[in-house]
C-alpha atoms as a PDB file:
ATOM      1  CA  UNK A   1       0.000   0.000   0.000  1.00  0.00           C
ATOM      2  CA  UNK A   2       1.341   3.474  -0.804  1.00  0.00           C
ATOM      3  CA  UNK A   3       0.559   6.338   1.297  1.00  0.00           C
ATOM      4  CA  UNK A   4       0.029   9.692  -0.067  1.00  0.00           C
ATOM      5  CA  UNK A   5       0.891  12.916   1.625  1.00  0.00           C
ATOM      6  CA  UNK A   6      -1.473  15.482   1.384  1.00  0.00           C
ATOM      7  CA  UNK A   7       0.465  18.389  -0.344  1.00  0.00           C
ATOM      8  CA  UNK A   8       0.311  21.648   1.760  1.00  0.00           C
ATOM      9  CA  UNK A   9      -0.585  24.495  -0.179  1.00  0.00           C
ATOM     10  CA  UNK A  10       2.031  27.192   0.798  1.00  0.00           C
ATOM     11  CA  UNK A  11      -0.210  30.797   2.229  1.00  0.00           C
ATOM     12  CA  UNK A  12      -1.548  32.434  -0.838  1.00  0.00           C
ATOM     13  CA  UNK A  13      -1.213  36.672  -0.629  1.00  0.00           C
ATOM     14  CA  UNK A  14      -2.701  39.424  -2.479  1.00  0.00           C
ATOM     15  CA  UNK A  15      -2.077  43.249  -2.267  1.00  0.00           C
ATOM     16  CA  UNK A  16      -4.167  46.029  -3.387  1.00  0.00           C
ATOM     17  CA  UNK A  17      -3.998  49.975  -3.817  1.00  0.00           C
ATOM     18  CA  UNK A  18      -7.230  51.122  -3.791  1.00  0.00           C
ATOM     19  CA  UNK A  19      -7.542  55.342  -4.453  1.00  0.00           C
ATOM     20  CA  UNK A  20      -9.815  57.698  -1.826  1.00  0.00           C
ATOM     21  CA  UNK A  21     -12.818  57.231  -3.591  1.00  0.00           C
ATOM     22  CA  UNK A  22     -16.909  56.052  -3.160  1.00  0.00           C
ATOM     23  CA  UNK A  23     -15.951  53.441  -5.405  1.00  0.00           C
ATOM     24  CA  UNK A  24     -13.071  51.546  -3.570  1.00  0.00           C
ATOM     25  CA  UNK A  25     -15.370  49.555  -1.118  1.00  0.00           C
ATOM     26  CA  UNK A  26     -17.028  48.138  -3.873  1.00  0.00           C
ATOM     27  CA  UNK A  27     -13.843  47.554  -6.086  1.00  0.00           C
ATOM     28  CA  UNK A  28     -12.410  45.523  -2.516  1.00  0.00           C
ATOM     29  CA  UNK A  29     -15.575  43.195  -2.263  1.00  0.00           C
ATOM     30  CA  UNK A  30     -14.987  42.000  -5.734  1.00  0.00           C
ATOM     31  CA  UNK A  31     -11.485  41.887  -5.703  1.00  0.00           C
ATOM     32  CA  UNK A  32     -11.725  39.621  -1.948  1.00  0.00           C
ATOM     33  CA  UNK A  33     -13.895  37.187  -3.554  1.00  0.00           C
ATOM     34  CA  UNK A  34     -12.262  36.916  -6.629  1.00  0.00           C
ATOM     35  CA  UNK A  35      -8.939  35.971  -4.515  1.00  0.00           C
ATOM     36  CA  UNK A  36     -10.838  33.692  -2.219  1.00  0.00           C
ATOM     37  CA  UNK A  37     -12.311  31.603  -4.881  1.00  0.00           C
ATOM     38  CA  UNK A  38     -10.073  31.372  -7.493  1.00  0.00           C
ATOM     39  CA  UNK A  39      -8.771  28.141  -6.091  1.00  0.00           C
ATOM     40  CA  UNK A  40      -4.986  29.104  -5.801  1.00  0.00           C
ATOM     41  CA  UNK A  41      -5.757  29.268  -2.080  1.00  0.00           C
ATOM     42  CA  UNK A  42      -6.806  26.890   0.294  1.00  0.00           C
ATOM     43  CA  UNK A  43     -10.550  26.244   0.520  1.00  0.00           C
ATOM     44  CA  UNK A  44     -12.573  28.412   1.739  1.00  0.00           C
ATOM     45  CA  UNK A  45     -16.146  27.986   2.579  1.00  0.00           C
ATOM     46  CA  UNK A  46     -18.838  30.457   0.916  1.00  0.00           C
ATOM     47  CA  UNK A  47     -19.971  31.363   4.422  1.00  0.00           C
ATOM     48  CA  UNK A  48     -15.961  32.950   5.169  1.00  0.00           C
ATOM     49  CA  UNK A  49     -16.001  34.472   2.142  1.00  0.00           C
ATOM     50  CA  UNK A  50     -19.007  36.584   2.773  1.00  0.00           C
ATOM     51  CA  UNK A  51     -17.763  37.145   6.116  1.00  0.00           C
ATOM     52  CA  UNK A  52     -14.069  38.382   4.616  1.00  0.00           C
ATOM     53  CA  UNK A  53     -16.057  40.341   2.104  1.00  0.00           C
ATOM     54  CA  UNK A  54     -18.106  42.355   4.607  1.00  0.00           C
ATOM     55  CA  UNK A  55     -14.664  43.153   7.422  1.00  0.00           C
ATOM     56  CA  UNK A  56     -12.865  43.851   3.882  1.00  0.00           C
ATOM     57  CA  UNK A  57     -15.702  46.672   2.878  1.00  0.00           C
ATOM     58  CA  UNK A  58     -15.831  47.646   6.236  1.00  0.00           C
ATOM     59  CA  UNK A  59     -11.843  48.392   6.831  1.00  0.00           C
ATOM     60  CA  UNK A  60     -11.946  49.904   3.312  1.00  0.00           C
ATOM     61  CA  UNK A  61     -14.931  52.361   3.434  1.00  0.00           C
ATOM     62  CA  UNK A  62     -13.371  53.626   7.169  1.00  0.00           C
ATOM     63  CA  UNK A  63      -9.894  54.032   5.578  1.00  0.00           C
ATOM     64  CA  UNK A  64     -10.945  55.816   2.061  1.00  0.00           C
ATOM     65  CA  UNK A  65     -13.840  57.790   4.565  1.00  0.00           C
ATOM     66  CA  UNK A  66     -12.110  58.493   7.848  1.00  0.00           C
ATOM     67  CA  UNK A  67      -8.565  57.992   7.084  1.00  0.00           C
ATOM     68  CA  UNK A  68      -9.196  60.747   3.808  1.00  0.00           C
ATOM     69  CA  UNK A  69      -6.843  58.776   1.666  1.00  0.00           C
ATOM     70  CA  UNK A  70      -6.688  56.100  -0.446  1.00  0.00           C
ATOM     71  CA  UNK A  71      -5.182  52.730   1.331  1.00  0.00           C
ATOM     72  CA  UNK A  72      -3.373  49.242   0.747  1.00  0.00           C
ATOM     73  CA  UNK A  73      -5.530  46.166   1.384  1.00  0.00           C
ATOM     74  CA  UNK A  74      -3.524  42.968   1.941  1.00  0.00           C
ATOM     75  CA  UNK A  75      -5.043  39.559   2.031  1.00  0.00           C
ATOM     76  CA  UNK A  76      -3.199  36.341   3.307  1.00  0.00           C
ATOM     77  CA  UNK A  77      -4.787  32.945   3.361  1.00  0.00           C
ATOM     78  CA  UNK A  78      -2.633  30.036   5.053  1.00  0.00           C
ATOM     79  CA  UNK A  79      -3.644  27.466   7.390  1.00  0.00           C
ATOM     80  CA  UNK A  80      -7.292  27.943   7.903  1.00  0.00           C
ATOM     81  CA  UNK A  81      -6.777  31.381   8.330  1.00  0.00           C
ATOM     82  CA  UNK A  82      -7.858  34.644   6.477  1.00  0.00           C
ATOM     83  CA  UNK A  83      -6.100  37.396   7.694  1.00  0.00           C
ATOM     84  CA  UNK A  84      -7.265  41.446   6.081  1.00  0.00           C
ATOM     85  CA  UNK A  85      -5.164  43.991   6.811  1.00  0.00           C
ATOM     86  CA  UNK A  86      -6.095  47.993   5.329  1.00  0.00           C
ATOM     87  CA  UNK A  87      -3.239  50.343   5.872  1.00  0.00           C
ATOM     88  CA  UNK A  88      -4.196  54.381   5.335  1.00  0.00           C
ATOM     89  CA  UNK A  89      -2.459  57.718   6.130  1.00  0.00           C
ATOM     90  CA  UNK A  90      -4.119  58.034   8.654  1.00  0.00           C
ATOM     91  CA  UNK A  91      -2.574  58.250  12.347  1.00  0.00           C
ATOM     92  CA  UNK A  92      -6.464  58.670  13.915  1.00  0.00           C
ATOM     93  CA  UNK A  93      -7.622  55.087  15.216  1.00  0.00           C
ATOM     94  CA  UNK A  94     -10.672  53.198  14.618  1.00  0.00           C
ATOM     95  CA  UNK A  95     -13.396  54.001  17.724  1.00  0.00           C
ATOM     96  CA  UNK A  96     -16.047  51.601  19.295  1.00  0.00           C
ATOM     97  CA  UNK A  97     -18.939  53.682  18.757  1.00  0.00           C
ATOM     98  CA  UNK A  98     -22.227  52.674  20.245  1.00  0.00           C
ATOM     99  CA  UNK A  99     -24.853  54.168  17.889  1.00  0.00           C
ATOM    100  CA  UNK A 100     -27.983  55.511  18.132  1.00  0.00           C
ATOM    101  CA  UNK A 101     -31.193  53.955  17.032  1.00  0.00           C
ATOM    102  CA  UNK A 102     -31.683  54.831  13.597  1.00  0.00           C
ATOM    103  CA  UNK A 103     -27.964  56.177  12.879  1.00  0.00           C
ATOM    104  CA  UNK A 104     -27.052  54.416   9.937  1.00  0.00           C
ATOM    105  CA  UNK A 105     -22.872  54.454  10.812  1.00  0.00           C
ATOM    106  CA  UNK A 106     -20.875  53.305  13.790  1.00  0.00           C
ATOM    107  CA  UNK A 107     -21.345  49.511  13.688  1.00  0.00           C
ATOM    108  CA  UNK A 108     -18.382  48.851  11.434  1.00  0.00           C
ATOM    109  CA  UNK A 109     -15.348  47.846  13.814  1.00  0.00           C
ATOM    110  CA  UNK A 110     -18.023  46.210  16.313  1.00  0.00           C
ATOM    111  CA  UNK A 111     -19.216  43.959  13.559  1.00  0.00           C
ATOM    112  CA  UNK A 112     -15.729  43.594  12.646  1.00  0.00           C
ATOM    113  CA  UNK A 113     -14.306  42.640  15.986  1.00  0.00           C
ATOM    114  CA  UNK A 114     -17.391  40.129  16.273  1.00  0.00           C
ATOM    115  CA  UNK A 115     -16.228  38.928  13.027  1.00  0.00           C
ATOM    116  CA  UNK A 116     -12.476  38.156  14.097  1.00  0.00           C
ATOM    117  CA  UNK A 117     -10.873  35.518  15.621  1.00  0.00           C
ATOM    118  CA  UNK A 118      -8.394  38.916  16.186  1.00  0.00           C
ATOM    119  CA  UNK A 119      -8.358  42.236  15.617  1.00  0.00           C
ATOM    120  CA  UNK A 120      -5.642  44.568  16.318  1.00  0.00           C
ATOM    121  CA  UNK A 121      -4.537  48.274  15.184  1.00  0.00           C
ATOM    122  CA  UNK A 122      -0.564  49.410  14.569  1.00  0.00           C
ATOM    123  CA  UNK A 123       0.706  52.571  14.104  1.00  0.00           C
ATOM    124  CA  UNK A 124       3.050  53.151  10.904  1.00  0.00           C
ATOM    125  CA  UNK A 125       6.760  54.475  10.788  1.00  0.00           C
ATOM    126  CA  UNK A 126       4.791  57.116   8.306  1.00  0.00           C
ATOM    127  CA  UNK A 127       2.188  58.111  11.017  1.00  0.00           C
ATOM    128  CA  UNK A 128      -0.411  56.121   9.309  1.00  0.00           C
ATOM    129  CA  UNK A 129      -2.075  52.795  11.014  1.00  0.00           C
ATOM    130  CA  UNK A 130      -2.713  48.757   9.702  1.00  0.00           C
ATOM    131  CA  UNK A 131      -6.029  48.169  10.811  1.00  0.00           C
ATOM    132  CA  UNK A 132      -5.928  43.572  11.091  1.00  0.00           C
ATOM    133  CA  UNK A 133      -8.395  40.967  11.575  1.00  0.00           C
ATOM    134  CA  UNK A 134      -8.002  37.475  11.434  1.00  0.00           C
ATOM    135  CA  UNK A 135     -10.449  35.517  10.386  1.00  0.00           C
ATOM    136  CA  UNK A 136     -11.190  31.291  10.477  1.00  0.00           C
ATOM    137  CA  UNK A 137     -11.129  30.184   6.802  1.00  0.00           C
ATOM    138  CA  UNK A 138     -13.315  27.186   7.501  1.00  0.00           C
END
């Protein structure tokens, strides 16, 4: 009998500039699935890839909106992880807000942080930040 080693796919990566614009949240949710399901990267179920979709739009829309510049979104998939990370200009951090009833903002980074396995902010050398959250792949 032979036995046959499961070949481990190495971590797949992906980096994007997206510009300050109403357009880049929308350009990062179809770039995001389009690198989650082009099967060069581990599986990923379609329930994670909605879930990466919506913390990628999220991170992007607050960079592009808040951080007032365009930003760098980096995807990694490896080990049944999916890790985001959105880096802006920005050195102002994400808040917690608790929103009113019938405010249609502030829920982003709370959805987000429900979302992650973890979520963590880092300044820059530049004085921007890398806004990161980790998410299962599986």
């Amino acid at each position: 009998m032979r036995a046959h080693r499961q070949a481990r796919r190495r971590a797949a990566r992906a980096t994007y500039i997206l510009p300050q614009a109403e357009t880049s949240a929308r350009w990062a949710r179809h770039l995001t699935t389009a690198f989650l399901t082009s099967g060069r990267v581990e599986e990923v179920s379609g329930d994670q890839v909605e879930d990466v979709t919506l913390v990628v739009s999220e991170l992007v829309t607050n960079a592009t909106r808040h951080g007032r510049s365009g930003c760098r979104l980096r995807l990694r998939v490896d080990t049944g992880l999916v890790t985001v990370e959105v880096e802006d200009s920005s050195p102002v951090l994400p808040r917690l807000c608790s929103p009113q009833e019938g405010d249609e903002g502030g829920r982003g980074i709370a959805m987000v942080r429900h979302l992650a396995q973890h979520f963590a902010v880092r300044g820059g050398p530049g004085g921007g930040k890398t806004v990161q959250a980790v998410l299962a792949s599986s």
